[in-house]
N, C-alpha and C. Protein backbone atom coordinates (compact mmCIF):
# COMPACT_ATOMS: atom_id res chain seq x y z
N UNK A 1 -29.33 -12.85 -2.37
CA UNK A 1 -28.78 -12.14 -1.22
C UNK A 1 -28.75 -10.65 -1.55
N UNK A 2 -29.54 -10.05 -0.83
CA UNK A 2 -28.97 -8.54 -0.56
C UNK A 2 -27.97 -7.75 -0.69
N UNK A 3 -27.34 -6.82 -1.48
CA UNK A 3 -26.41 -5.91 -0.97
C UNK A 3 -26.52 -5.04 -0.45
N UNK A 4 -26.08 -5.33 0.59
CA UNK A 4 -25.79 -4.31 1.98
C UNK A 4 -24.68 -3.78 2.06
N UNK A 5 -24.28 -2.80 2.49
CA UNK A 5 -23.23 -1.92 2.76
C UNK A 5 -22.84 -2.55 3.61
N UNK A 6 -21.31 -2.68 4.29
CA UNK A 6 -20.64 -3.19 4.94
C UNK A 6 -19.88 -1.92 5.81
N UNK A 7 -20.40 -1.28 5.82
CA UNK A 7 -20.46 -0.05 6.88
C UNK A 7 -21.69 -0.46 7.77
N UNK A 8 -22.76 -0.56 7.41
CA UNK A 8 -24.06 -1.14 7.69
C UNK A 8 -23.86 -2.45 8.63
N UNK A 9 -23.10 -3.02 8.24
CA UNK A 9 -22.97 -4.20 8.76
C UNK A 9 -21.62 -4.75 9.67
N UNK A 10 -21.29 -3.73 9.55
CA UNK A 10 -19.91 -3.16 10.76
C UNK A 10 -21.31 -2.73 11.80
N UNK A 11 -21.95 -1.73 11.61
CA UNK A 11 -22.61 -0.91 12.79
C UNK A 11 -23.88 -2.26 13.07
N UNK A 12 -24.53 -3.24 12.87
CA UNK A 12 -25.03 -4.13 12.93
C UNK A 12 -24.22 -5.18 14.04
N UNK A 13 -23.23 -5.48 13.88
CA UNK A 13 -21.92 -6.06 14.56
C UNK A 13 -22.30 -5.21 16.02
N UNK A 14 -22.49 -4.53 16.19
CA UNK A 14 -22.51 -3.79 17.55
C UNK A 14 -23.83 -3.94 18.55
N UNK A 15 -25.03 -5.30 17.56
CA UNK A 15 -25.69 -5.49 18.40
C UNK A 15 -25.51 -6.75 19.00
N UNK A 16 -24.07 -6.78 19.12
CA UNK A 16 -23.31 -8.24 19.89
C UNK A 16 -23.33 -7.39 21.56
N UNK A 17 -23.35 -6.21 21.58
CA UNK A 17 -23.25 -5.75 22.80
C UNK A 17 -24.27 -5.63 23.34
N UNK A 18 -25.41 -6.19 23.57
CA UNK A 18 -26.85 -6.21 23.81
C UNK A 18 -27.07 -7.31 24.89
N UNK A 19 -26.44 -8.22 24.17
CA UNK A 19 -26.78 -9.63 25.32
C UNK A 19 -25.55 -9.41 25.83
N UNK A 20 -24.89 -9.34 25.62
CA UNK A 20 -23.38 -9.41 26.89
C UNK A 20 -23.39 -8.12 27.83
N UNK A 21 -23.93 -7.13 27.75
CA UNK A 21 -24.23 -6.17 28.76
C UNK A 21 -25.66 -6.72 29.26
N UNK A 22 -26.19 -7.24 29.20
CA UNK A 22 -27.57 -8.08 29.76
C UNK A 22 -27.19 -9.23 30.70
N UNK A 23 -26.51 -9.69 30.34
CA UNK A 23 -25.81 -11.06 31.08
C UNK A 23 -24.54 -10.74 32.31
N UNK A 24 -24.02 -9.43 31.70
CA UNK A 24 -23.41 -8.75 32.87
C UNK A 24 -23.60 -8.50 34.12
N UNK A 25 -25.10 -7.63 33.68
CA UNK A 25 -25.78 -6.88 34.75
C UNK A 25 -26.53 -8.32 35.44
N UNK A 26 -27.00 -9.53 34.76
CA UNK A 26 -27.45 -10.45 36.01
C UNK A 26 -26.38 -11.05 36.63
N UNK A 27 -25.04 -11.57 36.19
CA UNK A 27 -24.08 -12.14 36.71
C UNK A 27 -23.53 -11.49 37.54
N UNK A 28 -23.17 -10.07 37.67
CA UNK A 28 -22.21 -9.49 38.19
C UNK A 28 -20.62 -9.62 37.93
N UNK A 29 -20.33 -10.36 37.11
CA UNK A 29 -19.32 -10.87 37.04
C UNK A 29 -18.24 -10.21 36.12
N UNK A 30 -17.01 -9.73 36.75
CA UNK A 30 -16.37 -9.03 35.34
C UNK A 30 -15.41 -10.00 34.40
N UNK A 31 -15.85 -10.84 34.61
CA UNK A 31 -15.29 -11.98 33.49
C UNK A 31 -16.10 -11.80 31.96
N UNK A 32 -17.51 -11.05 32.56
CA UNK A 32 -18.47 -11.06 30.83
C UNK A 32 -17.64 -9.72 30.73
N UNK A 33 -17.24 -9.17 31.31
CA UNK A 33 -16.56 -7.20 30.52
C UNK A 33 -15.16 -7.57 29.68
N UNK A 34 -14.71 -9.02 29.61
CA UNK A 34 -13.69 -9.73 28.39
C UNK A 34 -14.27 -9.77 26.82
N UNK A 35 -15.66 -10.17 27.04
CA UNK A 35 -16.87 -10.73 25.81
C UNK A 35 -17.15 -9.22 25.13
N UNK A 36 -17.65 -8.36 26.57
CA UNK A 36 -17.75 -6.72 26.10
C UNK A 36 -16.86 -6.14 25.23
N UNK A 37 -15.50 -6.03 25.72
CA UNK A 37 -14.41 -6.01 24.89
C UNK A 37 -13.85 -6.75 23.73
N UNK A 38 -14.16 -8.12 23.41
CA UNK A 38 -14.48 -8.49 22.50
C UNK A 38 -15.25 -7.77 20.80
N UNK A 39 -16.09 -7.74 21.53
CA UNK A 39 -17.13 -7.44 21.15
C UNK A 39 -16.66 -5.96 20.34
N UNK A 40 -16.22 -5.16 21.08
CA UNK A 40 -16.00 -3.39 20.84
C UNK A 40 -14.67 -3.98 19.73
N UNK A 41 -14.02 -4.89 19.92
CA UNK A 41 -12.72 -4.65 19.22
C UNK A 41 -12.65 -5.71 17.92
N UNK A 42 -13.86 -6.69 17.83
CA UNK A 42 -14.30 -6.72 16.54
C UNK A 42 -15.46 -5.92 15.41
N UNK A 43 -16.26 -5.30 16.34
CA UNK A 43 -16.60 -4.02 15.41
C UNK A 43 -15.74 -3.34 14.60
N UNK A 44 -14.95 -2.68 15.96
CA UNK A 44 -14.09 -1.70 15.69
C UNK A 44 -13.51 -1.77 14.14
N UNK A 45 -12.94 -3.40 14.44
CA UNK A 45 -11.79 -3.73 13.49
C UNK A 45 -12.66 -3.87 11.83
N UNK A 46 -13.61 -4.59 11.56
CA UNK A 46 -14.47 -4.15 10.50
C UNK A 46 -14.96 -2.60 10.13
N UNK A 47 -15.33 -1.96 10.90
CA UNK A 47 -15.33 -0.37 10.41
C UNK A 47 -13.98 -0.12 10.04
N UNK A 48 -12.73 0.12 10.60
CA UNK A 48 -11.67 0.46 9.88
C UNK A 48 -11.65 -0.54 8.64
N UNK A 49 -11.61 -1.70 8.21
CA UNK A 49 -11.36 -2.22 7.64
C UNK A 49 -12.42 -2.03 6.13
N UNK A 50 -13.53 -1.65 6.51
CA UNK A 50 -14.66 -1.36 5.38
C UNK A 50 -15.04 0.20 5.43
N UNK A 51 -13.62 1.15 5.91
CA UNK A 51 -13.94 2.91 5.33
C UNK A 51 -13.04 2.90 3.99
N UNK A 52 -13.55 3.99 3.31
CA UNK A 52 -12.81 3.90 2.45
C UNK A 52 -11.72 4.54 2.59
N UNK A 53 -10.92 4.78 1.58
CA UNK A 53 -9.20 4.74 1.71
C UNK A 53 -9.11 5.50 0.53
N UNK A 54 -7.92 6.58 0.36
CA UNK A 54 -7.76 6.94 -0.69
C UNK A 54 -6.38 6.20 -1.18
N UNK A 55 -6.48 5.78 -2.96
CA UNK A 55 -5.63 5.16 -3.12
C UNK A 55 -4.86 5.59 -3.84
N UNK A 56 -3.50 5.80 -4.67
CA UNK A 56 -2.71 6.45 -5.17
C UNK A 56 -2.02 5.53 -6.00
N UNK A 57 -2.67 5.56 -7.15
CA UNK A 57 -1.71 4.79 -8.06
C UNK A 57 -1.06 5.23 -9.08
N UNK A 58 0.42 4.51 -9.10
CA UNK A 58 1.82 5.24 -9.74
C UNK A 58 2.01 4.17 -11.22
């Protein structure tokens, strides 16, 4: 297996928004803009979670 950066793969995560804005625009439906949001707020949550941090040890 590869090591990949997990910054990399936070911003990879964001091609979950590809088919659910695709499936939007044929459905019409704003029940898929839940999946959209989804979507934005598990990225999200991996980029914060894989920046780095400064740490301070006592």
């Amino acid at each position: 297996m590869s090591a990949s950066s997990p910054r990399l793969v936070t911003l990879l995560a964001l091609l979950g928004l590809a088919p659910v804005a695709y499936y939007m625009q044929g459905t019409g439906r704003s029940i898929v803009a839940l999946s959209l949001v989804s979507v934005v707020i598990i990225a999200g949550s991996l980029f914060w979670m894989t920046q780095p941090t400064e740490s301070s040890t006592v």
